[in-house]
PDB file of N, CA and C in Angstrom:
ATOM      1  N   UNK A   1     129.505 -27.406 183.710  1.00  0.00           N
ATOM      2  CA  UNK A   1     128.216 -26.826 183.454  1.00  0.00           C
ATOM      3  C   UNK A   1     127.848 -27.045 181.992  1.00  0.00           C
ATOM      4  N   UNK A   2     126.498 -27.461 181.623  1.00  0.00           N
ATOM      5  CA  UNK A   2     126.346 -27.792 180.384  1.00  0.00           C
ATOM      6  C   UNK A   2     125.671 -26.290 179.537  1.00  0.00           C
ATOM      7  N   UNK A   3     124.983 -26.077 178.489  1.00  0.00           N
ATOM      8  CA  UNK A   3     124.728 -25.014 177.376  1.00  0.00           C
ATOM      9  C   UNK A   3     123.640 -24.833 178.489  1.00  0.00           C
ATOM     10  N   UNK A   4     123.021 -25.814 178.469  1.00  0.00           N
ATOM     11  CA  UNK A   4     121.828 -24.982 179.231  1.00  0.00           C
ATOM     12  C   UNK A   4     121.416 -24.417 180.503  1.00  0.00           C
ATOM     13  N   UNK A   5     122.314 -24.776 181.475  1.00  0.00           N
ATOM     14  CA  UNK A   5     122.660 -24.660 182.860  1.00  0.00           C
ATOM     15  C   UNK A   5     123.023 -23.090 182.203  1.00  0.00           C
ATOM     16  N   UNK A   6     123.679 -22.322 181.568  1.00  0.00           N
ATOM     17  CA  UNK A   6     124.951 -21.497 181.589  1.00  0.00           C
ATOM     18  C   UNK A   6     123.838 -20.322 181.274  1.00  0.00           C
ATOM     19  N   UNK A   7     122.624 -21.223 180.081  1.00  0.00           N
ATOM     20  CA  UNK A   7     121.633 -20.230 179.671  1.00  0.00           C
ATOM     21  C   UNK A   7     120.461 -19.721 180.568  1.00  0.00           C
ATOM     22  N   UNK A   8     120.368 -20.635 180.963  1.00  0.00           N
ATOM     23  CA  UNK A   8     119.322 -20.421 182.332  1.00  0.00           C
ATOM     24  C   UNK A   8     119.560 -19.750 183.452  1.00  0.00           C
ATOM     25  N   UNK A   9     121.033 -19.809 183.593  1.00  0.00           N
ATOM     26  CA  UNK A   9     121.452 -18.441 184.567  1.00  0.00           C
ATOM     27  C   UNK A   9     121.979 -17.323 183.975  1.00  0.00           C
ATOM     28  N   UNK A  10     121.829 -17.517 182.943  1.00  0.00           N
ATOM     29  CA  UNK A  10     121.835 -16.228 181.955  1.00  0.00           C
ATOM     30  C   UNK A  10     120.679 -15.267 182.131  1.00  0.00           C
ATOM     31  N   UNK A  11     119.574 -16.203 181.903  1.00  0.00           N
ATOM     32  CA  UNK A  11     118.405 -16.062 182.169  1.00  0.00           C
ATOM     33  C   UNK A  11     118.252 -15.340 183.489  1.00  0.00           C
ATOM     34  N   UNK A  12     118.714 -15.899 183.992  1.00  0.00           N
ATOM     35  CA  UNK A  12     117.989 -15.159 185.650  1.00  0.00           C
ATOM     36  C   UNK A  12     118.980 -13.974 186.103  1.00  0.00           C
ATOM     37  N   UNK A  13     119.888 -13.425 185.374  1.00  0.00           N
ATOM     38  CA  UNK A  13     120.681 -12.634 186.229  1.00  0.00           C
ATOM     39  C   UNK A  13     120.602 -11.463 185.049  1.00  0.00           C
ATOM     40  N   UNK A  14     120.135 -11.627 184.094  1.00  0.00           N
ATOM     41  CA  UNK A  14     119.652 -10.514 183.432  1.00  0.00           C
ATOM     42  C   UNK A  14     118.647  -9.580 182.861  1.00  0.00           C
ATOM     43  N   UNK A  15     118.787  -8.433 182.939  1.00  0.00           N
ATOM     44  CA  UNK A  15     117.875  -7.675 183.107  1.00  0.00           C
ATOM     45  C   UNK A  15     116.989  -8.077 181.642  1.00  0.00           C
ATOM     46  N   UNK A  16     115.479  -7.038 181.839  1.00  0.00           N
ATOM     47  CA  UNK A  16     114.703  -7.109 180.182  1.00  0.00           C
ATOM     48  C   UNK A  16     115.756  -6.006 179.748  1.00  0.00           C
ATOM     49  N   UNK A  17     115.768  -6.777 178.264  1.00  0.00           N
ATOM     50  CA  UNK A  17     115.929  -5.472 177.259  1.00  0.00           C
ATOM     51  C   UNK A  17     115.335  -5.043 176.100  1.00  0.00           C
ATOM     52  N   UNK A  18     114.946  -4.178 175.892  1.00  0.00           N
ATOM     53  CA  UNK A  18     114.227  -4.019 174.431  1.00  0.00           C
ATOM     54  C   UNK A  18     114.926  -3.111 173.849  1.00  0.00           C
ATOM     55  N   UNK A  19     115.328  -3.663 172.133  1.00  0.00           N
ATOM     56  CA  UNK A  19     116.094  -3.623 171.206  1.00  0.00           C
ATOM     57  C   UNK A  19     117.266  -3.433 171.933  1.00  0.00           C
ATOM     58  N   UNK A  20     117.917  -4.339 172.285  1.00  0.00           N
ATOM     59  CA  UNK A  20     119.096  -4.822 172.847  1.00  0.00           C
ATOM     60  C   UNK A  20     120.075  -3.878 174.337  1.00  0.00           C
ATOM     61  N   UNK A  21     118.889  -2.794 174.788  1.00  0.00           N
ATOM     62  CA  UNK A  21     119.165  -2.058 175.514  1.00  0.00           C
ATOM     63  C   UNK A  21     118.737  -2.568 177.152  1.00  0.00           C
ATOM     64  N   UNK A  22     119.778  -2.447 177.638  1.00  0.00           N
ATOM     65  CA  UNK A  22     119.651  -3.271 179.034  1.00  0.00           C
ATOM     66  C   UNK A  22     118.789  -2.390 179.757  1.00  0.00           C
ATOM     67  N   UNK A  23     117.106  -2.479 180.080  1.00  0.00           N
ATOM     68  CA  UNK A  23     116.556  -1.464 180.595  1.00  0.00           C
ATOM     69  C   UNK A  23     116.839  -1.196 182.379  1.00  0.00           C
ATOM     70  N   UNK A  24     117.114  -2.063 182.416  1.00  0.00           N
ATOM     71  CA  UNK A  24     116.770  -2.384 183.968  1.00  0.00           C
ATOM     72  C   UNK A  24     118.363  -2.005 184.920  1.00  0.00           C
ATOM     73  N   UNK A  25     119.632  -1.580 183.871  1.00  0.00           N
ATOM     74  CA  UNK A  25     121.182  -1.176 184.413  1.00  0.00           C
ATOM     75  C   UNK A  25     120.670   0.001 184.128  1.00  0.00           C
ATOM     76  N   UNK A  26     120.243   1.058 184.566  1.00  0.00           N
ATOM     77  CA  UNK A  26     120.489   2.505 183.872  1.00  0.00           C
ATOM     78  C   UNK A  26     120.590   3.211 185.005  1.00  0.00           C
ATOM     79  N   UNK A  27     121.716   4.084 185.191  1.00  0.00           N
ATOM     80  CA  UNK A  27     121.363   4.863 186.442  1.00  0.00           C
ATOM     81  C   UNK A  27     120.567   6.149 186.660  1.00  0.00           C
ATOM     82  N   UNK A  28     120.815   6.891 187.847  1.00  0.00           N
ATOM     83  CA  UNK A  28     119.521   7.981 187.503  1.00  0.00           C
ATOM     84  C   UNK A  28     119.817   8.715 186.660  1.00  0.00           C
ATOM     85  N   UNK A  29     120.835   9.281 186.143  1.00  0.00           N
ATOM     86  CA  UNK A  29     121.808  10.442 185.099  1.00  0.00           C
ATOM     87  C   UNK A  29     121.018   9.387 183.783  1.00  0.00           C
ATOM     88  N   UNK A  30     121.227   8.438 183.525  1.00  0.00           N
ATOM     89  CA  UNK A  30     121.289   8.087 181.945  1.00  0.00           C
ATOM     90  C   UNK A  30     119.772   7.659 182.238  1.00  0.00           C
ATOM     91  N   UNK A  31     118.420   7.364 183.444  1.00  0.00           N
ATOM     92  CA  UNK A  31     117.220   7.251 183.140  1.00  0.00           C
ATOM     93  C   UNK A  31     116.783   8.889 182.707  1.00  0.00           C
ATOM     94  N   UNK A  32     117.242   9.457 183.109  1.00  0.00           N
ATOM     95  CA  UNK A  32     116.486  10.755 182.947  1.00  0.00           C
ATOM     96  C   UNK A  32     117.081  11.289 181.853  1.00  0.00           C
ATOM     97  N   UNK A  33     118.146  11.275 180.929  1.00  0.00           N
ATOM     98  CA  UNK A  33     118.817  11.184 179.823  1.00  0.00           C
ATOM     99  C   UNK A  33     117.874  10.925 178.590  1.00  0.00           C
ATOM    100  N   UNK A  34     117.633   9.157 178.719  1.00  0.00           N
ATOM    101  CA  UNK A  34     117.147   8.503 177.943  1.00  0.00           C
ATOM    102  C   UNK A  34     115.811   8.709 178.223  1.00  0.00           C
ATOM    103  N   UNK A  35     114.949   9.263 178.549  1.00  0.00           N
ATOM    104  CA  UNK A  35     113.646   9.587 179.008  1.00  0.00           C
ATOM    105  C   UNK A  35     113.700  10.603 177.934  1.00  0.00           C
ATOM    106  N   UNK A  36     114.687  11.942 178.344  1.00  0.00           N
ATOM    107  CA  UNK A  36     114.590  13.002 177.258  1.00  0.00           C
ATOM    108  C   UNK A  36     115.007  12.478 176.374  1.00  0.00           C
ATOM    109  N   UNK A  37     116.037  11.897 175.536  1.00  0.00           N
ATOM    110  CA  UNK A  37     116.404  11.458 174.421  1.00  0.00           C
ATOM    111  C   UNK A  37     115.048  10.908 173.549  1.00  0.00           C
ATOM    112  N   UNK A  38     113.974   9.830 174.266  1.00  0.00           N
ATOM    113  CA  UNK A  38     113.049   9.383 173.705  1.00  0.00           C
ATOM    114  C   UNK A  38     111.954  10.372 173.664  1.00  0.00           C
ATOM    115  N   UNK A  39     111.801  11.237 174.113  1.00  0.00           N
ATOM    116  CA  UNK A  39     110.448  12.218 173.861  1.00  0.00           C
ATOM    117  C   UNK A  39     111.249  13.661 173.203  1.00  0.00           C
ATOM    118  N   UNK A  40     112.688  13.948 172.655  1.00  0.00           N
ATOM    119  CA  UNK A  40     112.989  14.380 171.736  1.00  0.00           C
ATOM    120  C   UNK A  40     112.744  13.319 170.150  1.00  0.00           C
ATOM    121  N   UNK A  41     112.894  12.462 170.058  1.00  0.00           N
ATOM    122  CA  UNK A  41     113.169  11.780 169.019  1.00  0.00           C
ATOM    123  C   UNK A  41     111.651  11.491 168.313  1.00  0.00           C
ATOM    124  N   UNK A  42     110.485  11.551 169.819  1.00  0.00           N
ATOM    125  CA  UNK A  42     109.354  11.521 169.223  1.00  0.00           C
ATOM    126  C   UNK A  42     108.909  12.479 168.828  1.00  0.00           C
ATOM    127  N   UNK A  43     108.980  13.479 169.150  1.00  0.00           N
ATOM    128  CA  UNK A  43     108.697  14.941 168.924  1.00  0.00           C
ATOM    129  C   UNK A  43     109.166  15.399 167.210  1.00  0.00           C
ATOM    130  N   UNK A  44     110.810  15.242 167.516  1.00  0.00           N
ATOM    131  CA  UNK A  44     111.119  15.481 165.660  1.00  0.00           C
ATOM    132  C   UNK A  44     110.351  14.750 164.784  1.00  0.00           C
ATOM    133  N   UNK A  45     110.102  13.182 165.136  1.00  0.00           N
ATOM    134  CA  UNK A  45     109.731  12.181 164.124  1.00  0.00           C
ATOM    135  C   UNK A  45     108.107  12.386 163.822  1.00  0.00           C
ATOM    136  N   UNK A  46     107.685  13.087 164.893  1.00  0.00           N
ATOM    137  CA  UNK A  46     106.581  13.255 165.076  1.00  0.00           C
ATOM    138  C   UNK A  46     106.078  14.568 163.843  1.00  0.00           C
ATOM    139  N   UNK A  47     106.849  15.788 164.133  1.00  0.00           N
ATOM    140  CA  UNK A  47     106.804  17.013 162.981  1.00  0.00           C
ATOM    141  C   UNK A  47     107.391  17.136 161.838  1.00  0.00           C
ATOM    142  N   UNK A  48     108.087  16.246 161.703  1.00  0.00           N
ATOM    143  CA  UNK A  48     108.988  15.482 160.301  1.00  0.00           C
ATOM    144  C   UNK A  48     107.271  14.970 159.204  1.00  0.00           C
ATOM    145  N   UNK A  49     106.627  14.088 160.132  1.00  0.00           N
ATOM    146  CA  UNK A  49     105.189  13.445 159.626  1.00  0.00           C
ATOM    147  C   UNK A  49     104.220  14.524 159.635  1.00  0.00           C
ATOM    148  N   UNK A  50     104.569  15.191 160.696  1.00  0.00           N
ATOM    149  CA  UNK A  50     102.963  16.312 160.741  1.00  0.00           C
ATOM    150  C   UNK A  50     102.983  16.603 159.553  1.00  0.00           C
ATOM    151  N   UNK A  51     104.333  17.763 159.078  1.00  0.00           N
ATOM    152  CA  UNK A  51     104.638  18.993 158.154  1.00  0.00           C
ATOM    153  C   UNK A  51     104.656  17.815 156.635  1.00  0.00           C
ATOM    154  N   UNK A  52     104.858  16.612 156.154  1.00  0.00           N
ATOM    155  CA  UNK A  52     104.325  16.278 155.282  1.00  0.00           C
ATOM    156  C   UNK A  52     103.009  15.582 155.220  1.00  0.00           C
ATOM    157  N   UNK A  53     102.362  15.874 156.262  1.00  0.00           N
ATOM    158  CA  UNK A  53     100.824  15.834 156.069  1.00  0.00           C
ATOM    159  C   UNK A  53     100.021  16.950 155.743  1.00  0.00           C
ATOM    160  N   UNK A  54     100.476  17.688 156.410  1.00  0.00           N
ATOM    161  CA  UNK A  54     100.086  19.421 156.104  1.00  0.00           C
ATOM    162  C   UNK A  54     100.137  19.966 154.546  1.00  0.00           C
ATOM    163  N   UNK A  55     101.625  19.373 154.445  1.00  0.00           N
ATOM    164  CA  UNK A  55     101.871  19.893 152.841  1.00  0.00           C
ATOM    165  C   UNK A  55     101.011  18.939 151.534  1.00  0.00           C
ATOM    166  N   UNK A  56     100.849  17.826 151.992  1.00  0.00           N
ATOM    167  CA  UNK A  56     100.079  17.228 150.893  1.00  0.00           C
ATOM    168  C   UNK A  56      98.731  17.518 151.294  1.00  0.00           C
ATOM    169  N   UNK A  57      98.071  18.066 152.891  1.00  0.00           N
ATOM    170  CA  UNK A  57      96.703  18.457 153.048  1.00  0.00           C
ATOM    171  C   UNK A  57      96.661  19.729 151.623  1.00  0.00           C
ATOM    172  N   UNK A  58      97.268  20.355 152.175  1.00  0.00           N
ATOM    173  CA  UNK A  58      97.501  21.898 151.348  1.00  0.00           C
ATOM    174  C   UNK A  58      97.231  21.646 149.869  1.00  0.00           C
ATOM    175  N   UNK A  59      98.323  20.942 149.485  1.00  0.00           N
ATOM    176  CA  UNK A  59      98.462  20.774 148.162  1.00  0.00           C
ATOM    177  C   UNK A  59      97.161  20.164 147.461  1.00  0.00           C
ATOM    178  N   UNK A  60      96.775  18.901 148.106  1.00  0.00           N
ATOM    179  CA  UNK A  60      95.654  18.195 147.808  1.00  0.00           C
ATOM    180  C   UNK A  60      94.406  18.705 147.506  1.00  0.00           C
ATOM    181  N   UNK A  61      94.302  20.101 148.727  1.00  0.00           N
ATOM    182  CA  UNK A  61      92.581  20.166 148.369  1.00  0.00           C
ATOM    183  C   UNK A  61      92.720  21.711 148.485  1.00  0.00           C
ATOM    184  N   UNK A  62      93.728  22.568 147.973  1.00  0.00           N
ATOM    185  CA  UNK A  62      93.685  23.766 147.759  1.00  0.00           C
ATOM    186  C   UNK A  62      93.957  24.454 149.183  1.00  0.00           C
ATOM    187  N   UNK A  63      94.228  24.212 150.341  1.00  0.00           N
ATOM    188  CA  UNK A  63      93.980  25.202 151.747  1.00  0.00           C
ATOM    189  C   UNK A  63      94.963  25.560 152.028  1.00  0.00           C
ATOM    190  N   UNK A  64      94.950  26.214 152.925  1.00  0.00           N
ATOM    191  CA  UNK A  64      96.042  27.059 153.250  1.00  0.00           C
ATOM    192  C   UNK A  64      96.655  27.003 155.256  1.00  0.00           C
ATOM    193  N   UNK A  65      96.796  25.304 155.464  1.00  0.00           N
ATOM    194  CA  UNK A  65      96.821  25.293 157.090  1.00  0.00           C
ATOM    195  C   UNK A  65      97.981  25.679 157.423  1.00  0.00           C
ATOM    196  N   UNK A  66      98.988  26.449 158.406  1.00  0.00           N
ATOM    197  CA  UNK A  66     100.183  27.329 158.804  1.00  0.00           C
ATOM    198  C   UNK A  66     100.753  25.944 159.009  1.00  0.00           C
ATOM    199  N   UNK A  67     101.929  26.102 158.720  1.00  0.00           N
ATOM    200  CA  UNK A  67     102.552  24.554 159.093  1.00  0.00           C
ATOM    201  C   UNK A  67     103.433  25.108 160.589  1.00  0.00           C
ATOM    202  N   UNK A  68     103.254  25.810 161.482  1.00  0.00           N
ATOM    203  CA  UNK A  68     103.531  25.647 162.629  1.00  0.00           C
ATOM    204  C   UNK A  68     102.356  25.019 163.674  1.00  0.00           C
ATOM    205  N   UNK A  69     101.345  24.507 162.701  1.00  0.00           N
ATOM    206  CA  UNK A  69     100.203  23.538 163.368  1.00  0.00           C
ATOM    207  C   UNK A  69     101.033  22.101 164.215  1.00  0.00           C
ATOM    208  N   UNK A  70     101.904  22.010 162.890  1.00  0.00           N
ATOM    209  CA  UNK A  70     102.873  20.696 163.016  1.00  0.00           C
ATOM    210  C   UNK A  70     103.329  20.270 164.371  1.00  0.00           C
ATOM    211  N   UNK A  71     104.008  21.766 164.666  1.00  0.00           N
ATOM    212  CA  UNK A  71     104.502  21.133 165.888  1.00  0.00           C
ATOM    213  C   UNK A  71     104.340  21.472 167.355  1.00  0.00           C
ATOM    214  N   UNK A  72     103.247  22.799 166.752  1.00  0.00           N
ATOM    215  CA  UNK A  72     101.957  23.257 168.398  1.00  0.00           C
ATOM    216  C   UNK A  72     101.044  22.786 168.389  1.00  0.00           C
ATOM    217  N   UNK A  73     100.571  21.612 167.743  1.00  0.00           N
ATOM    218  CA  UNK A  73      99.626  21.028 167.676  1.00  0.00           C
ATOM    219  C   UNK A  73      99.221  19.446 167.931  1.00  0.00           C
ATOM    220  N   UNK A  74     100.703  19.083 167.232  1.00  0.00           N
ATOM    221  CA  UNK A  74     100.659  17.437 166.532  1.00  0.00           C
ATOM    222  C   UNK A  74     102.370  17.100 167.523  1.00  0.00           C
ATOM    223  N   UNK A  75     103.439  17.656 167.688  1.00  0.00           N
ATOM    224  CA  UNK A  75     104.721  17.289 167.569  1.00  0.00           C
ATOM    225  C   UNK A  75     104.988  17.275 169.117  1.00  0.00           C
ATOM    226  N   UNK A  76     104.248  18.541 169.590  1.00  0.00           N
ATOM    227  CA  UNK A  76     104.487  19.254 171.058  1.00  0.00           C
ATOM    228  C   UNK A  76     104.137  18.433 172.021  1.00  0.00           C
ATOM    229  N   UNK A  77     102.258  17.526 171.703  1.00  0.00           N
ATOM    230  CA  UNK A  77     101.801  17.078 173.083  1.00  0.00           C
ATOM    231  C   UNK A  77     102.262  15.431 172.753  1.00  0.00           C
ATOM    232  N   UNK A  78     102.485  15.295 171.603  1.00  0.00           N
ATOM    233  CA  UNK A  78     103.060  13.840 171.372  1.00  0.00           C
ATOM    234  C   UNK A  78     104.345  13.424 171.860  1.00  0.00           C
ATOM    235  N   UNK A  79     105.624  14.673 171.906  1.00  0.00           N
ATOM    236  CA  UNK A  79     106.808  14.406 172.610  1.00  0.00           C
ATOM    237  C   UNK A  79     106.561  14.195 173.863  1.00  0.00           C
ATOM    238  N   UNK A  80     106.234  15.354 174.579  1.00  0.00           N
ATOM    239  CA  UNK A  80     105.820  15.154 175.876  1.00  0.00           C
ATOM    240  C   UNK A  80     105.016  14.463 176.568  1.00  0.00           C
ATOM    241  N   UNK A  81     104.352  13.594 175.710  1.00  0.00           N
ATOM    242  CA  UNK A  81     103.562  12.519 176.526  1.00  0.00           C
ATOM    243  C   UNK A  81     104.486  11.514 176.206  1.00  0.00           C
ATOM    244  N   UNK A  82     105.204  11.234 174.866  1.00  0.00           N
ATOM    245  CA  UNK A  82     106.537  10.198 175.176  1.00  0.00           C
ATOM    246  C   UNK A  82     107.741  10.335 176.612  1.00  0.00           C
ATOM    247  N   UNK A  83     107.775  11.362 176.455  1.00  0.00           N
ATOM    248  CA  UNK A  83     108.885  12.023 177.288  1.00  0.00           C
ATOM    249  C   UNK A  83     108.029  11.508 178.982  1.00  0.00           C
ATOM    250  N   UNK A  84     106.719  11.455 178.926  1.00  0.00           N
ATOM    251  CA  UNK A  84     106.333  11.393 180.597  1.00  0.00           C
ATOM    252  C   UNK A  84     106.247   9.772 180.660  1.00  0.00           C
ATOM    253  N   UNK A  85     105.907   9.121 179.856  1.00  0.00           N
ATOM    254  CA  UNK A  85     105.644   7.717 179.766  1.00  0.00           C
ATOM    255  C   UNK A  85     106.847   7.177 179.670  1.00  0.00           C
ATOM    256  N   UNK A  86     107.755   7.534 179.137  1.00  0.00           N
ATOM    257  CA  UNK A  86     109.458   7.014 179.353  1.00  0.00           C
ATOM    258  C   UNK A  86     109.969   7.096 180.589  1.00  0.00           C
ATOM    259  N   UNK A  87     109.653   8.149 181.292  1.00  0.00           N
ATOM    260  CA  UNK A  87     110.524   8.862 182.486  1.00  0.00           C
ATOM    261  C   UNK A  87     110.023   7.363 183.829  1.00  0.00           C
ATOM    262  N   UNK A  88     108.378   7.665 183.674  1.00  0.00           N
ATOM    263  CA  UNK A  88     107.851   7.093 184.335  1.00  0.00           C
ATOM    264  C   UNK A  88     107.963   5.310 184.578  1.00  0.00           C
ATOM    265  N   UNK A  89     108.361   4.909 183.190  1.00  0.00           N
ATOM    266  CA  UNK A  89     108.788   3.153 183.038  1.00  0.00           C
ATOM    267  C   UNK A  89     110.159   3.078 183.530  1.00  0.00           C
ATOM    268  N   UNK A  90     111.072   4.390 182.703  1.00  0.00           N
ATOM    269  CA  UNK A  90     112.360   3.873 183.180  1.00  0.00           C
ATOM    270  C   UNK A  90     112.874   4.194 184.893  1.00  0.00           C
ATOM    271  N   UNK A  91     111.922   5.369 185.270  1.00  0.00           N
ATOM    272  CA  UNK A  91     111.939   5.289 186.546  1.00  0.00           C
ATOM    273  C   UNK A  91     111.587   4.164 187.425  1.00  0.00           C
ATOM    274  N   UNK A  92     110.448   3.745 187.307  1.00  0.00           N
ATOM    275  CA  UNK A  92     110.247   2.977 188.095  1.00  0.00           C
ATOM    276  C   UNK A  92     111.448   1.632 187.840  1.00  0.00           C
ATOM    277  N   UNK A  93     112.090   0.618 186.516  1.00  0.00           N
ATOM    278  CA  UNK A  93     112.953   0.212 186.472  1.00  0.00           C
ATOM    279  C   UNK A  93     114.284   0.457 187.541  1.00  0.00           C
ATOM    280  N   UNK A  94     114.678   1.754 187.491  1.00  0.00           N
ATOM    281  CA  UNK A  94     115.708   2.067 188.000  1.00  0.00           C
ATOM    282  C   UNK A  94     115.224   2.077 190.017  1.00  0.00           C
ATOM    283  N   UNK A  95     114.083   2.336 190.472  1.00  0.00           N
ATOM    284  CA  UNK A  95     113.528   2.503 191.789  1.00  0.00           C
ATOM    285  C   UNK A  95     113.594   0.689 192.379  1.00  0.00           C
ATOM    286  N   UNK A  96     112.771  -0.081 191.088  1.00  0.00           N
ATOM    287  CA  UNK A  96     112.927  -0.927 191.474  1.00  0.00           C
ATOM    288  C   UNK A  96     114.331  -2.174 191.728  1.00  0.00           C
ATOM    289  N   UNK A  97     115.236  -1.406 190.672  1.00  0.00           N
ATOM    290  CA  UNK A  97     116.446  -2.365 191.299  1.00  0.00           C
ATOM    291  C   UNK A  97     116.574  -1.340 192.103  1.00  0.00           C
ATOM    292  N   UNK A  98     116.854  -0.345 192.443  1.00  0.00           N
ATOM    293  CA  UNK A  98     117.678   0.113 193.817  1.00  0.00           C
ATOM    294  C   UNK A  98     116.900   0.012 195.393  1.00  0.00           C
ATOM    295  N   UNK A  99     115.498  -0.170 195.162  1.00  0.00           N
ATOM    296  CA  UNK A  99     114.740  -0.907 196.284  1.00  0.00           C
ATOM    297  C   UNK A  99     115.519  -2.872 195.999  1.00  0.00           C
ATOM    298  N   UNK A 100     115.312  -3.514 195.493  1.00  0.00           N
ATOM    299  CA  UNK A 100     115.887  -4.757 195.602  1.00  0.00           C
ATOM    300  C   UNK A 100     117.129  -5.464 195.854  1.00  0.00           C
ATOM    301  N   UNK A 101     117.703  -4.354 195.694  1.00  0.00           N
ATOM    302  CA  UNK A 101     118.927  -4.599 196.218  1.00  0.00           C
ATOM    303  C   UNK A 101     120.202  -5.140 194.862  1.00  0.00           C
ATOM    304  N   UNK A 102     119.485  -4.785 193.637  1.00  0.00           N
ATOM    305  CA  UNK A 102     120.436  -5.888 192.472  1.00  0.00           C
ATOM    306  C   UNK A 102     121.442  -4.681 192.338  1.00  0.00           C
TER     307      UNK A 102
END
C-alpha cells in the first residue's frame, strides 16, 4: 500500500474532529458530559468578561450597575444556549452513528 492509499482510508474511516477531538466516537455518558462541560465553560468565560465590563462600565462613567447583572443577565442565557446547541450537535453525532451502524 502506498502513503496515499493508507491516507485516503484514513480518510474514510474517520470521524470529523474539531480541535483534535474525535466528535463523532462519543458515547451517550461522555455526549451529555461534554455538552455540560461546554455550556459550563461558556458560562464562566462568559461572567469572567461580563464582570470586567461592568467594572470598567462603572468606573468609566461614574454608575453604579450590581455586578450580579453579569451572570443573571449576560453569563446565565449564554451558557445555556451553549449548553442546548452542544447537546443538540453532539447528539445528533452520536444518533447518527448508532442509526448507521459504525
Amino acid at each position: 500500500m502506498s502513503a496515499h492509499e493508507v491516507s485516503a482510508q484514513h480518510l474514510h474511516s474517520s470521524p470529523g474532529k474539531v480541535l483534535g477531538l474525535p466528535l463523532g466516537n462519543f458515547g451517550l455518558f461522555s455526549t451529555l458530559l461534554m455538552s455540560v462541560a461546554s455550556g459550563f465553560l461558556a458560562f464562566f468565560a462568559t461572567c469572567f468578561f461580563a464582570i470586567f465590563g461592568i467594572m470598567i462600565y462603572n468606573r468609566g462613567g461614574h454608575h453604579a450597575v450590581n455586578f450580579n447583572v453579569s451572570y443573571r443577565y449576560i453569563a446565565f442565557p449564554v451558557g445555556c444556549t451553549v449548553l442546548v446547541i452542544s447537546f443538540l450537535i453532539l447528539i445528533g453525532f452520536w444518533l447518527r452513528r448508532k442509526l448507521t451502524g459504525r
